[in-house]
C-alpha atoms as a PDB file:
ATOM      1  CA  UNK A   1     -16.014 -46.306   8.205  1.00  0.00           C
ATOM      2  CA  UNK A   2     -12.318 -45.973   9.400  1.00  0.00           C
ATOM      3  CA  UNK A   3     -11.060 -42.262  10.249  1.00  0.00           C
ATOM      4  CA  UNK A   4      -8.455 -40.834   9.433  1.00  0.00           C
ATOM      5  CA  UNK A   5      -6.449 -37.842   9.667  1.00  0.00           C
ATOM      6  CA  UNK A   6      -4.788 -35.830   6.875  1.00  0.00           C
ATOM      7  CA  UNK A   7      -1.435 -36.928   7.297  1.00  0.00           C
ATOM      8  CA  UNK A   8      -2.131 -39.989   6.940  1.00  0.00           C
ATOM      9  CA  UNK A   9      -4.100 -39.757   2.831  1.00  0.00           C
ATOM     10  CA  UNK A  10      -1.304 -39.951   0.502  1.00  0.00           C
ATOM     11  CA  UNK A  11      -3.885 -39.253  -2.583  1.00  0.00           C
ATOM     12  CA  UNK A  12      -6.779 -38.538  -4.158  1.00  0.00           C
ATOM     13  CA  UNK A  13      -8.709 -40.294  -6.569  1.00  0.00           C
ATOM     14  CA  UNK A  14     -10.051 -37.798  -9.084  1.00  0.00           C
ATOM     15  CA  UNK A  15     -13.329 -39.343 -10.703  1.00  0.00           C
ATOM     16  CA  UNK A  16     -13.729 -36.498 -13.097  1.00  0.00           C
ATOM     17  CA  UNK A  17     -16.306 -37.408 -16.047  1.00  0.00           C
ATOM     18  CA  UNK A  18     -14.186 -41.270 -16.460  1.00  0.00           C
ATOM     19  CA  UNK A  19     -17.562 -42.927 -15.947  1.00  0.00           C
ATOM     20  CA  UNK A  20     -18.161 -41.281 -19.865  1.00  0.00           C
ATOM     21  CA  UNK A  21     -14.853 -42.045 -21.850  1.00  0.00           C
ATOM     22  CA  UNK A  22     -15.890 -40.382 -24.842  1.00  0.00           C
ATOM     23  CA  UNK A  23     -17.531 -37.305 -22.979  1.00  0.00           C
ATOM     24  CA  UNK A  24     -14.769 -37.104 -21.085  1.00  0.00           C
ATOM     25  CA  UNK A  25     -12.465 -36.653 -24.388  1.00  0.00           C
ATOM     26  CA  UNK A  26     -14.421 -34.148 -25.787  1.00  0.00           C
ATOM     27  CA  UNK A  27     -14.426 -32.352 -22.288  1.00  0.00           C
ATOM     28  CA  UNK A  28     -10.824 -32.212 -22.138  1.00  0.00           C
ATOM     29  CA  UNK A  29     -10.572 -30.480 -25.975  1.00  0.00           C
ATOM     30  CA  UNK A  30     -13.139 -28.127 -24.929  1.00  0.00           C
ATOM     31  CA  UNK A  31     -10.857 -27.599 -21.703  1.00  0.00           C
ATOM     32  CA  UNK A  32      -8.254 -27.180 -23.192  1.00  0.00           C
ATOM     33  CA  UNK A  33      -9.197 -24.731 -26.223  1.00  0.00           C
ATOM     34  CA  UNK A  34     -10.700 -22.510 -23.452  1.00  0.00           C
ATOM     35  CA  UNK A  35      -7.605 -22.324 -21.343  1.00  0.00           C
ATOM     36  CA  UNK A  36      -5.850 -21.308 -24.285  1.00  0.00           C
ATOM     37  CA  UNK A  37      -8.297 -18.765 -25.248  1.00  0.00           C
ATOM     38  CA  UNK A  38      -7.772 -17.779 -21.569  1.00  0.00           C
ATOM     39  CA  UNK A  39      -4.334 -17.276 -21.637  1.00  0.00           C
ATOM     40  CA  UNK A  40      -4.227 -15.390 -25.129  1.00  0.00           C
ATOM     41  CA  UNK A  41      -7.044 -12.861 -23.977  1.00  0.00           C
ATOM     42  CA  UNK A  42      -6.531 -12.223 -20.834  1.00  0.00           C
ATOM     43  CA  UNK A  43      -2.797 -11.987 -21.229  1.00  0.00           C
ATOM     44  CA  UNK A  44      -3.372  -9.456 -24.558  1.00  0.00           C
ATOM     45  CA  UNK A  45      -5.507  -6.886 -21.930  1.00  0.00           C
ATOM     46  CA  UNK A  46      -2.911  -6.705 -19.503  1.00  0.00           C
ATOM     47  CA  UNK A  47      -0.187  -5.811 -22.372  1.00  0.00           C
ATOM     48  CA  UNK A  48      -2.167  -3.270 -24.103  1.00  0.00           C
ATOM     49  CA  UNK A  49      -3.281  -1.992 -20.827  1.00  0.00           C
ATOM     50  CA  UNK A  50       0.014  -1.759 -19.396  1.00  0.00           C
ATOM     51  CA  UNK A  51       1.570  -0.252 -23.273  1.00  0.00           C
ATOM     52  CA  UNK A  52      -0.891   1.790 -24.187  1.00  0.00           C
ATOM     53  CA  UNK A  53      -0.962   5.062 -21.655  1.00  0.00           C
ATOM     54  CA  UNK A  54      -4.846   5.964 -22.573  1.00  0.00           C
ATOM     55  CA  UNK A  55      -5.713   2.785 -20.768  1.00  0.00           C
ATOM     56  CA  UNK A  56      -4.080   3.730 -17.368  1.00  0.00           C
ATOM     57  CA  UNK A  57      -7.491   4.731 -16.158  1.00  0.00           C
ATOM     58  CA  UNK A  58      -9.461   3.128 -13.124  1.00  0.00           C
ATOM     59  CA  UNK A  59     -11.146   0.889 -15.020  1.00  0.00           C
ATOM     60  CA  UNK A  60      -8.353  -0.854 -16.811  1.00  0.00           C
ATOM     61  CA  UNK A  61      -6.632  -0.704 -13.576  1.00  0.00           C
ATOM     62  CA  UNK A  62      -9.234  -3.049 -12.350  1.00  0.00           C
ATOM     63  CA  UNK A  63      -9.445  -5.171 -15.554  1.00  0.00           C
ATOM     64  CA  UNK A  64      -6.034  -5.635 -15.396  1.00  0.00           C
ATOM     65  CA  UNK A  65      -6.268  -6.931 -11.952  1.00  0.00           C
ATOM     66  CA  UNK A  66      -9.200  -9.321 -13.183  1.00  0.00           C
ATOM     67  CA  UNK A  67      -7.805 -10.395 -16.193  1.00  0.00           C
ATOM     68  CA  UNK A  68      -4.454 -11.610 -13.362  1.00  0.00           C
ATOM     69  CA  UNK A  69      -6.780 -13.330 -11.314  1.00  0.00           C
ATOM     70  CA  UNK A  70      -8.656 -15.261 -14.114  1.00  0.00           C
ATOM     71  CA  UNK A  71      -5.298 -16.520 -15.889  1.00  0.00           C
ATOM     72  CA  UNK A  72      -3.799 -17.910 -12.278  1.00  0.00           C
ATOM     73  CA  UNK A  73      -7.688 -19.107 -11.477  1.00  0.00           C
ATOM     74  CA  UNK A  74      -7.375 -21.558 -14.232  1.00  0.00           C
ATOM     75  CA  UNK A  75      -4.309 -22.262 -14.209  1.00  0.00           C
ATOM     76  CA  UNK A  76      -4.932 -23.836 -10.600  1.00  0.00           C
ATOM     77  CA  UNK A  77      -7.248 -25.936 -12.473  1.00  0.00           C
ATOM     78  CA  UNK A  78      -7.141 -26.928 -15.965  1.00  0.00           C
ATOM     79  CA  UNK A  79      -3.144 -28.084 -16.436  1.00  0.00           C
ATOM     80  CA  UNK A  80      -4.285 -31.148 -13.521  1.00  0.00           C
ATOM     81  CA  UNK A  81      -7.442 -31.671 -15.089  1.00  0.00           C
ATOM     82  CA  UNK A  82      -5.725 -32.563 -18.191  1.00  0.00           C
ATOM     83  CA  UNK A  83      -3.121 -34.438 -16.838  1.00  0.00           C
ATOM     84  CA  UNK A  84      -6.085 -36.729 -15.025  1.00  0.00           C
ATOM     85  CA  UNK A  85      -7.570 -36.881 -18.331  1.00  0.00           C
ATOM     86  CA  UNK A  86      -4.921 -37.787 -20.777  1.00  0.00           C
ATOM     87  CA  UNK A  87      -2.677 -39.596 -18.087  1.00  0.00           C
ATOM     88  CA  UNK A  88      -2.741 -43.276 -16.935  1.00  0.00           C
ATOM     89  CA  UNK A  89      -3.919 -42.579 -13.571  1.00  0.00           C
ATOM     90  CA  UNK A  90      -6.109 -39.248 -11.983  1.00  0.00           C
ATOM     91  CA  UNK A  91      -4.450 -38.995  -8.978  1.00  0.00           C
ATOM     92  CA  UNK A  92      -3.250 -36.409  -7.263  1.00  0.00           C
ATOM     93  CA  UNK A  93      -1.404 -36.094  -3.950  1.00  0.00           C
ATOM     94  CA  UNK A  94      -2.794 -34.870  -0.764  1.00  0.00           C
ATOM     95  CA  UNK A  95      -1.380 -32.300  -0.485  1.00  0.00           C
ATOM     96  CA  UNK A  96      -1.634 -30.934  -4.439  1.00  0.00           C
ATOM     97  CA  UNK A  97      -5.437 -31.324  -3.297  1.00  0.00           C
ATOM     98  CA  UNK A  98      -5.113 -28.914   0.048  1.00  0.00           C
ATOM     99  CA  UNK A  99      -3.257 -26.232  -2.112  1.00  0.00           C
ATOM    100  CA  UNK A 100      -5.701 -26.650  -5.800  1.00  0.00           C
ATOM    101  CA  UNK A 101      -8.659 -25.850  -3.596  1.00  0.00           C
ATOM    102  CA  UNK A 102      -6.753 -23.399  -1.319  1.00  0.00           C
ATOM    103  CA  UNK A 103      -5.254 -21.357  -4.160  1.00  0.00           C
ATOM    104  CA  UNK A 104      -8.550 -21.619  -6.421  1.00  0.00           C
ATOM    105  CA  UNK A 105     -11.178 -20.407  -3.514  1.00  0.00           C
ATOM    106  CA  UNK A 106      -8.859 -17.351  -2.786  1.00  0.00           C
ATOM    107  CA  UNK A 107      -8.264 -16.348  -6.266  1.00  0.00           C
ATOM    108  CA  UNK A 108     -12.203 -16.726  -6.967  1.00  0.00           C
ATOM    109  CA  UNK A 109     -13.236 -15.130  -3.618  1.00  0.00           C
ATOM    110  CA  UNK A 110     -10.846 -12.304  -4.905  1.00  0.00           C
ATOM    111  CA  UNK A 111     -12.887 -11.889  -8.171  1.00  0.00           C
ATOM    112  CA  UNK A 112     -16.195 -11.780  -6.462  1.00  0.00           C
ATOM    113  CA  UNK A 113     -14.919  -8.549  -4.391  1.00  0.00           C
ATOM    114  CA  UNK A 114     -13.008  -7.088  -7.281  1.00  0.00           C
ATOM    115  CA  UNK A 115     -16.391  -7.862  -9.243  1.00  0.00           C
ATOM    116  CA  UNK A 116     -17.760  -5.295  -6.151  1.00  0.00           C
ATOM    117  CA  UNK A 117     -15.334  -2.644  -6.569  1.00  0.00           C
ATOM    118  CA  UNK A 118     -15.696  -2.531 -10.750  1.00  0.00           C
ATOM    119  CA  UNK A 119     -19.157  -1.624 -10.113  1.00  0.00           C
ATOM    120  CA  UNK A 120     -18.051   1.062  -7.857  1.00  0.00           C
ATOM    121  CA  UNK A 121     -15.832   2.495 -10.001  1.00  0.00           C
ATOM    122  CA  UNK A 122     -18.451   2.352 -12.985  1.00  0.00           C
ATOM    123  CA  UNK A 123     -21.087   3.988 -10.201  1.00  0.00           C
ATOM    124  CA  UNK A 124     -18.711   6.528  -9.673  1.00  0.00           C
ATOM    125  CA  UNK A 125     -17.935   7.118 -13.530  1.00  0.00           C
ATOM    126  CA  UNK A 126     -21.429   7.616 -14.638  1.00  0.00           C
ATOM    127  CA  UNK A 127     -22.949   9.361 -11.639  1.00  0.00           C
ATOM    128  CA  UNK A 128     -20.144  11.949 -10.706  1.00  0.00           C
ATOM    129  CA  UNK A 129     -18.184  12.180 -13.677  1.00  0.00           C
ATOM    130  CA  UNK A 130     -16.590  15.489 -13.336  1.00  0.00           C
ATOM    131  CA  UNK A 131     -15.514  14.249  -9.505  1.00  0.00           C
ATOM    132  CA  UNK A 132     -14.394  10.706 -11.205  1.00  0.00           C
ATOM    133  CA  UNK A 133     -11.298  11.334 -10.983  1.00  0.00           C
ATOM    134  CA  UNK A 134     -10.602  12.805  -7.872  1.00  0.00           C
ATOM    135  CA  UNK A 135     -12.358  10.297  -5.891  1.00  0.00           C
ATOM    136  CA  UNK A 136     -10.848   7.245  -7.712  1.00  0.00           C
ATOM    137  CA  UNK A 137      -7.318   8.643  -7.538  1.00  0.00           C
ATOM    138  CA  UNK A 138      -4.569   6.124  -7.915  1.00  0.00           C
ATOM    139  CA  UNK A 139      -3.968   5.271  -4.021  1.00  0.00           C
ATOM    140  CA  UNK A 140      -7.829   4.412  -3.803  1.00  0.00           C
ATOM    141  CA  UNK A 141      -7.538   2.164  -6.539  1.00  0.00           C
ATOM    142  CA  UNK A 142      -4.673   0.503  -5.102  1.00  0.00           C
ATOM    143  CA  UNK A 143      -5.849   0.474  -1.778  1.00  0.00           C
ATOM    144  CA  UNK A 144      -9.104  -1.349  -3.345  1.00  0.00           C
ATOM    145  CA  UNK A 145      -7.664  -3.708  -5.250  1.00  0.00           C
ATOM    146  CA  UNK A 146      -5.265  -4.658  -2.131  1.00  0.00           C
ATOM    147  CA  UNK A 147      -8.884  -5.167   0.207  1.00  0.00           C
ATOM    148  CA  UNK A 148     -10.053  -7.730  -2.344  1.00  0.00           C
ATOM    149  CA  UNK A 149      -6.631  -9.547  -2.299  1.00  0.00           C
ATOM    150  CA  UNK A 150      -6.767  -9.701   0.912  1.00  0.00           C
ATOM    151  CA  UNK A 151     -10.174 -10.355   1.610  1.00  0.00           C
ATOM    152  CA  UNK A 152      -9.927 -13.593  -1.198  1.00  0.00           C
ATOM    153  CA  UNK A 153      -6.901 -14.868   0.956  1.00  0.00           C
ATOM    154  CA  UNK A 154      -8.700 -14.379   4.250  1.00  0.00           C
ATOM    155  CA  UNK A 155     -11.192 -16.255   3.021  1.00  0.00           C
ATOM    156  CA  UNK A 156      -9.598 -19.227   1.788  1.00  0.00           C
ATOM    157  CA  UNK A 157      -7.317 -19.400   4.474  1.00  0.00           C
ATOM    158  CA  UNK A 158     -10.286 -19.399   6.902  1.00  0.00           C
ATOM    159  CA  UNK A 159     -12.251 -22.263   4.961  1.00  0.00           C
ATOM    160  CA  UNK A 160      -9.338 -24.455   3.743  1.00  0.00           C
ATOM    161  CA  UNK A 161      -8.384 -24.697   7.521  1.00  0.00           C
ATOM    162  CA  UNK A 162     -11.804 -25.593   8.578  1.00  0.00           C
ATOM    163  CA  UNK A 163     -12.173 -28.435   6.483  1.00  0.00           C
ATOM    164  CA  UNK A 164      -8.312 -29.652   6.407  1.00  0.00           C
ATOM    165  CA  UNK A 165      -8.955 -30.415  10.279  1.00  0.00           C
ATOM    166  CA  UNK A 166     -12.157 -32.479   9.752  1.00  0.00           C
ATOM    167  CA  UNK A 167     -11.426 -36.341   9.573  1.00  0.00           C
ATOM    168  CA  UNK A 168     -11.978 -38.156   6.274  1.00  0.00           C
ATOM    169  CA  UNK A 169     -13.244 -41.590   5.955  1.00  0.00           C
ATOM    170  CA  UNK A 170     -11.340 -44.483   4.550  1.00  0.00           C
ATOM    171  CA  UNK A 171     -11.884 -44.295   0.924  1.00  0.00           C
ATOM    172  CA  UNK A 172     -10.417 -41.183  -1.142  1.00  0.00           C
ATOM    173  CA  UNK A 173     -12.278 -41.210  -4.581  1.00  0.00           C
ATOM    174  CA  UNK A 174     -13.259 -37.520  -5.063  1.00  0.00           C
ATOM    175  CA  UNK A 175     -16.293 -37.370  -7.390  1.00  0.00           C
ATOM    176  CA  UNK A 176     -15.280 -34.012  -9.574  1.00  0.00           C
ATOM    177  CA  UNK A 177     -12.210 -32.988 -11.885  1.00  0.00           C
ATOM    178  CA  UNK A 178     -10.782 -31.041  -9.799  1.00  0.00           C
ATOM    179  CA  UNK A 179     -10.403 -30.435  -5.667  1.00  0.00           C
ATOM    180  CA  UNK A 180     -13.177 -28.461  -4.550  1.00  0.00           C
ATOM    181  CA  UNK A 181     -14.145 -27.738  -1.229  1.00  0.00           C
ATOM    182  CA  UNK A 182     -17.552 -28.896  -0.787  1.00  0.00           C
ATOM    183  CA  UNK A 183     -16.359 -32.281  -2.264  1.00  0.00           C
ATOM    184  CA  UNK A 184     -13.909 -32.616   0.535  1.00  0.00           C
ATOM    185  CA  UNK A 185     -15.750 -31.812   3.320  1.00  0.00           C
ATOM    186  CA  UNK A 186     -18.074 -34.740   2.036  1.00  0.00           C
ATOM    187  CA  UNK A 187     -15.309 -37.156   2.817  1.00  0.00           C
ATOM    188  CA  UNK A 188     -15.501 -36.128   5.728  1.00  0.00           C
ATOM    189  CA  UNK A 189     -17.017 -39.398   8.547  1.00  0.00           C
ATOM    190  CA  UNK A 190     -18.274 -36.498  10.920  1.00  0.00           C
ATOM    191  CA  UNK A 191     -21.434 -34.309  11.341  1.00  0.00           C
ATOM    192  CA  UNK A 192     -20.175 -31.235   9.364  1.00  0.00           C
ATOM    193  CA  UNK A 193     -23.189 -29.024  10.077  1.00  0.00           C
ATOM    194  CA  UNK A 194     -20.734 -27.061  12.896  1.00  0.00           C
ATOM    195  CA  UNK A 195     -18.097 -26.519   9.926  1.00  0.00           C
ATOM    196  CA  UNK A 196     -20.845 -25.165   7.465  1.00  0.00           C
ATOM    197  CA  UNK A 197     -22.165 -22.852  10.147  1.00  0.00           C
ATOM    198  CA  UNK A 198     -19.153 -21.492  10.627  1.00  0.00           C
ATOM    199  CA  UNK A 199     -18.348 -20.945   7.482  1.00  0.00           C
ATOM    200  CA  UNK A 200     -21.715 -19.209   6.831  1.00  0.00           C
ATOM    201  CA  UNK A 201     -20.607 -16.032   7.602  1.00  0.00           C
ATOM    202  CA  UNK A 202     -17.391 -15.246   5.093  1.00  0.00           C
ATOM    203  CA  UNK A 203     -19.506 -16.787   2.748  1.00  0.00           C
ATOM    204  CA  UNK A 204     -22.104 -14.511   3.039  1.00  0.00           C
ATOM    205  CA  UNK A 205     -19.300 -11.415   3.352  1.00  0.00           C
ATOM    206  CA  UNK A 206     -17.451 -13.102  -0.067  1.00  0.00           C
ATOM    207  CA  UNK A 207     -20.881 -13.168  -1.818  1.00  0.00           C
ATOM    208  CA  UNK A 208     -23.895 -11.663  -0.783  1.00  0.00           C
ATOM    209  CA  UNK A 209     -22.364  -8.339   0.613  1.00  0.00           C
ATOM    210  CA  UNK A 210     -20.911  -7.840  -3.188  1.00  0.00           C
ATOM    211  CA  UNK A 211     -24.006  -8.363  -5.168  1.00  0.00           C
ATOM    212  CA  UNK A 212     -25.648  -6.020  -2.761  1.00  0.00           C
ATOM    213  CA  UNK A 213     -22.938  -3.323  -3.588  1.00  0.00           C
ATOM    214  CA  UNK A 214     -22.782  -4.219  -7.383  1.00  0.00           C
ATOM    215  CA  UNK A 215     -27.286  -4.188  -7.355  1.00  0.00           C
ATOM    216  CA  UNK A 216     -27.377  -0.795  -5.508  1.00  0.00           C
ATOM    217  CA  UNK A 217     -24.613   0.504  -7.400  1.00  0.00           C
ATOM    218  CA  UNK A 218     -26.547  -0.426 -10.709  1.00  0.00           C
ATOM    219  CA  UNK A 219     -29.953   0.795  -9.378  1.00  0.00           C
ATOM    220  CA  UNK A 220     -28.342   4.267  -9.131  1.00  0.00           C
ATOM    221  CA  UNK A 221     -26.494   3.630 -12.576  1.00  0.00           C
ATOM    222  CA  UNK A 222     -29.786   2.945 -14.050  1.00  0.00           C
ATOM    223  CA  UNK A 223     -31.882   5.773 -12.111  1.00  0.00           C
ATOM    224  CA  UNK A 224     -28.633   8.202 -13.118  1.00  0.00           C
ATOM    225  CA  UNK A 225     -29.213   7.282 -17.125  1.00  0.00           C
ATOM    226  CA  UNK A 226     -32.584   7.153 -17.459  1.00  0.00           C
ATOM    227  CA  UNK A 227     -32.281  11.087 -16.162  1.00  0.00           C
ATOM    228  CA  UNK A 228     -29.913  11.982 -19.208  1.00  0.00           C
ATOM    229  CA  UNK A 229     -31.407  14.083 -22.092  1.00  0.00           C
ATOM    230  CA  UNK A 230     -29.117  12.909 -24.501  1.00  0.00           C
ATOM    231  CA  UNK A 231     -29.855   9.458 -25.773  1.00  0.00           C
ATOM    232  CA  UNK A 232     -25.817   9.354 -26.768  1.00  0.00           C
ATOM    233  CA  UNK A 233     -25.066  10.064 -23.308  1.00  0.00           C
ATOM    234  CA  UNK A 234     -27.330   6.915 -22.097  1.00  0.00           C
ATOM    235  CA  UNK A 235     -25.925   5.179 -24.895  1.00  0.00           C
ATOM    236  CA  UNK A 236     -22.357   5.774 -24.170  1.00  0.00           C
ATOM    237  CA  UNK A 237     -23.408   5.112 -20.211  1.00  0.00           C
ATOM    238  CA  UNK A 238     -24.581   1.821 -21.000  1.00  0.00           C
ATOM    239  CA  UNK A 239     -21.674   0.999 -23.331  1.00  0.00           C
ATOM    240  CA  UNK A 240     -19.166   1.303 -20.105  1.00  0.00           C
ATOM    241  CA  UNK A 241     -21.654  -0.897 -17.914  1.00  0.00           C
ATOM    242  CA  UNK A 242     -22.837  -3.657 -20.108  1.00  0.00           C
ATOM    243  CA  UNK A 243     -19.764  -5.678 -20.277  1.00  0.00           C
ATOM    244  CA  UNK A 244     -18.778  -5.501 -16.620  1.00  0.00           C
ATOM    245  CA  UNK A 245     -22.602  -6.667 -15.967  1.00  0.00           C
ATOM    246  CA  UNK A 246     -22.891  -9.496 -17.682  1.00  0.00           C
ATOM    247  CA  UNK A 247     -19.276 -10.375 -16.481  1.00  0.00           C
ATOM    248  CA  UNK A 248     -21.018 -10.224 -13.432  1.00  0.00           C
ATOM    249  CA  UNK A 249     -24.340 -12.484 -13.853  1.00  0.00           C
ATOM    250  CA  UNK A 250     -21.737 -14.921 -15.528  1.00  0.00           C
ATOM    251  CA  UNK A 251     -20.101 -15.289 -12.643  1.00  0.00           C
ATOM    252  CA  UNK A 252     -21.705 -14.843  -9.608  1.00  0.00           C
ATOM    253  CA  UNK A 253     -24.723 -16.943 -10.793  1.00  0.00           C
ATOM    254  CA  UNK A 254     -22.668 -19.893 -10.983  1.00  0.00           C
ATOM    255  CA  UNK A 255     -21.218 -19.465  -8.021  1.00  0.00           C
ATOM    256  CA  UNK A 256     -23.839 -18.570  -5.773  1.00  0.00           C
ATOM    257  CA  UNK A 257     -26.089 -21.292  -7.285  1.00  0.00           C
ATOM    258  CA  UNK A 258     -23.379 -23.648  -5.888  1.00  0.00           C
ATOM    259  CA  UNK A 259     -22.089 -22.275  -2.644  1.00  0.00           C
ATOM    260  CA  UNK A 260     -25.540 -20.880  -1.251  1.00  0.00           C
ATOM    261  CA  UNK A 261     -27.995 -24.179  -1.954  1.00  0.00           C
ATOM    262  CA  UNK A 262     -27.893 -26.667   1.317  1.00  0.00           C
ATOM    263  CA  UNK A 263     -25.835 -29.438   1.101  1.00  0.00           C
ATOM    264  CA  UNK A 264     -28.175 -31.914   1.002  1.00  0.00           C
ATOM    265  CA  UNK A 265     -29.796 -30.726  -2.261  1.00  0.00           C
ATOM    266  CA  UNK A 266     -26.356 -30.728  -4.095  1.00  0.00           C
ATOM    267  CA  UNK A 267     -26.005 -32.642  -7.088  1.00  0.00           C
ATOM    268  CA  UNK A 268     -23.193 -34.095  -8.032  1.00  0.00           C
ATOM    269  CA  UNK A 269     -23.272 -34.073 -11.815  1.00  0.00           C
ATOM    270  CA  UNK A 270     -24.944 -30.314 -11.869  1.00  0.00           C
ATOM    271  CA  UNK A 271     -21.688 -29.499  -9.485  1.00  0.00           C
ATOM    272  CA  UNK A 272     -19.345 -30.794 -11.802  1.00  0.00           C
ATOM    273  CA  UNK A 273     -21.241 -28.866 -14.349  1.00  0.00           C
ATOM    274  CA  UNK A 274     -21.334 -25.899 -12.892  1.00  0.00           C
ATOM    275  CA  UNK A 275     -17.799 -26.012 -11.764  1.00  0.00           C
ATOM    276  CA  UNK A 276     -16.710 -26.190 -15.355  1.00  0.00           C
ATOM    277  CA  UNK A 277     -18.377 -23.090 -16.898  1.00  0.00           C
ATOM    278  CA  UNK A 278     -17.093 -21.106 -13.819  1.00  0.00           C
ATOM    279  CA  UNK A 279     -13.770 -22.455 -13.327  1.00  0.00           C
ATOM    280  CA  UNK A 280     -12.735 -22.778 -17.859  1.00  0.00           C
ATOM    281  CA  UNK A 281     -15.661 -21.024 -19.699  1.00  0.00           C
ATOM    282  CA  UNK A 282     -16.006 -17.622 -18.018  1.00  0.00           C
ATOM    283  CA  UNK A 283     -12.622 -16.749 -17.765  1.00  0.00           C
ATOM    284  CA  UNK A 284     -12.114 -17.291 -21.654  1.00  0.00           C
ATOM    285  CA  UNK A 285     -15.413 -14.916 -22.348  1.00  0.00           C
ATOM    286  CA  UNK A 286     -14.315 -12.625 -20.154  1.00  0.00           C
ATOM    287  CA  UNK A 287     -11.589 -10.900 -22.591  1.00  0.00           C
ATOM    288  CA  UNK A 288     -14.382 -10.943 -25.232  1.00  0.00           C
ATOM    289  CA  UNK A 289     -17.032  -9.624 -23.280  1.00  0.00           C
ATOM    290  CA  UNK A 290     -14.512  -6.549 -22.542  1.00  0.00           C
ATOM    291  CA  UNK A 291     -13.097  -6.067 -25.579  1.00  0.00           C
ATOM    292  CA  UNK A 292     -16.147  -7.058 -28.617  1.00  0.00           C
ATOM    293  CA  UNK A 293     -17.824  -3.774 -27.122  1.00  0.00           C
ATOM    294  CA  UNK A 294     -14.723  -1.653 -25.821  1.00  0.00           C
ATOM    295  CA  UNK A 295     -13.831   1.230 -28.387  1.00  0.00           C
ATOM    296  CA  UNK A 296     -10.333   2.096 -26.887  1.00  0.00           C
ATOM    297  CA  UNK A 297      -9.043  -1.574 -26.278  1.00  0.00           C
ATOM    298  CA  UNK A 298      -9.577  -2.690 -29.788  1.00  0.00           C
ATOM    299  CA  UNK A 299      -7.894   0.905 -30.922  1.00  0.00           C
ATOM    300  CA  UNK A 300      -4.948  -0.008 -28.314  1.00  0.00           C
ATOM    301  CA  UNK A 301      -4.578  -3.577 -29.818  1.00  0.00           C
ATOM    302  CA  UNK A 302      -4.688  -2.335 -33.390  1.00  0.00           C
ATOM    303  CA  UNK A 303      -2.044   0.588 -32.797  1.00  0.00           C
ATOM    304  CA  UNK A 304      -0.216  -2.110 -31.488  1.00  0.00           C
ATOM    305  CA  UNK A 305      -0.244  -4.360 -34.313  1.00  0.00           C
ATOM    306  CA  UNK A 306       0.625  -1.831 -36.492  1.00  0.00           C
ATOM    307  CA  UNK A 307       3.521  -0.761 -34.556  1.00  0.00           C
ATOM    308  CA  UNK A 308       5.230  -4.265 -34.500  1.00  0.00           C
END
């Protein structure tokens, strides 16, 4: 096949799920409820966190942060997707495509350390909770949340540029409903094994060096509980952890079922699959995951209501 460089594609073809019309309909409903769910939630928690001054703690600190990076992640996503899918044509431009996948691998390489640092801050809750707020004084939290921004960005940048400069063959038809990396790089008409080695290692720093904090964070939760006498004290312990863990196994196994596999055993239609739980469905549950069990955030949004 014929080379050729970057500056040269003037588009992508978007396949999407066009190969089922009707699927592909019902898809885009789904898609589009979710985003809307996303929005609404996720933009509620930041208000009542920001209004109400009992939640300017740590750990709505951190939500806050997460419920920022979920609303932009989807945003970088779903508005395109929908345009592809009610439009006339699923194109999109070059360089639309450099700066979807860009923008969405450092906002979700973001979440996966700021996943890291909630379970710190719950580790540091339950097991020194008369120190709690000492060591997670504001200036940690910000300096925290910062290292996760930056480390997301790093990231990206560091990827995107690896597989902008590989050399993509003559036909442009991306198989997925949105730009994602791994599909691009298999446009590529060279041997990309170099490129995945090299980007090995910040994948392994984005992903498995977080789950290895959040696990051994959560073994000492656990082995910190199971000490207490008082069965409202585990109770309570739990009821701070739960939603932040399942959060977690939400997300990251998604992801890491997708970005750790080899290449050559990733399937298309599972991709496209998996992509669309992580990238539209988790960001929606994550406001109700945070809130269905959360005490003070539903007595925040109800003072609220009341108020207005």
């Amino acid at each position: 096949m014929t080379k050729v460089n970057g500056s040269s594609v003037k588009h992508f073809i978007l396949v999407g799920f066009s190969e089922y019309p009707r699927a592909e309909f019902i898809l885009s409903l789904f898609a589009a409820g979710f985003y809307m769910m996303t929005l609404t939630g996720n933009a509620a928690i930041i208000l009542v966190s920001i209004l109400d001054s009992r939640l300017h703690t740590p750990m709505y600190f951190f939500l806050r942060n997460l419920s920022f990076l979920d609303v932009f992640f989807t945003t970088s996503v779903v508005p395109q997707m929908l345009v592809n899918m009610w439009g006339k044509n699923n194109h999109i431009s070059y360089l639309g495509c450099m700066v979807q996948f860009t923008v969405a691998l450092a906002l979700g390489s973001t979440e996966c350390v700021l996943l890291a640092v909630m379970a710190i801050d719950r580790y540091a809750a339950v097991c020194w909770p008369l120190r709690y707020s000492t060591i997670m004084h504001q200036q940690i939290c910000h300096l925290l949340a910062a290292i996760s921004w930056m480390l997301g960005i790093g990231n990206s940048l560091f990827q995107s540029s690896l597989a902008i400069a590989l050399p993509l063959c003559g036909h442009h038809h991306v198989d997925h409903f949105v730009c994602e990396l791994l599909i691009i790089v298999k446009l590529s008409c060279v041997d990309t094994r170099p490129t995945e080695s090299k980007k090995l290692v910040p994948r392994l720093i984005i992903l498995i060096v977080p789950v290895c904090v959040i696990l051994t964070s959560y073994a000492c939760i656990a082995r910190a509980v199971l000490r207490m006498k008082s069965a409202e004290g585990r109770r309570k312990a739990f009821g701070t952890c739960a939603s932040h863990l399942t959060v977690v196994l939400l997300f990251y196994g998604t992801i890491m079922f997708m970005y750790l596999q080899p290449k050559n055993n990733y399937s298309q239609h599972q991709g496209k699959a998996l992509a669309f739980v992580y990238t539209i469905v988790a960001p929606s549950m994550n406001p109700l995951i945070y809130t269905l069990r959360n005490k003070d955030v539903k007595r925040a949004v109800r003072k609220l209501m009341l108020k207005h």
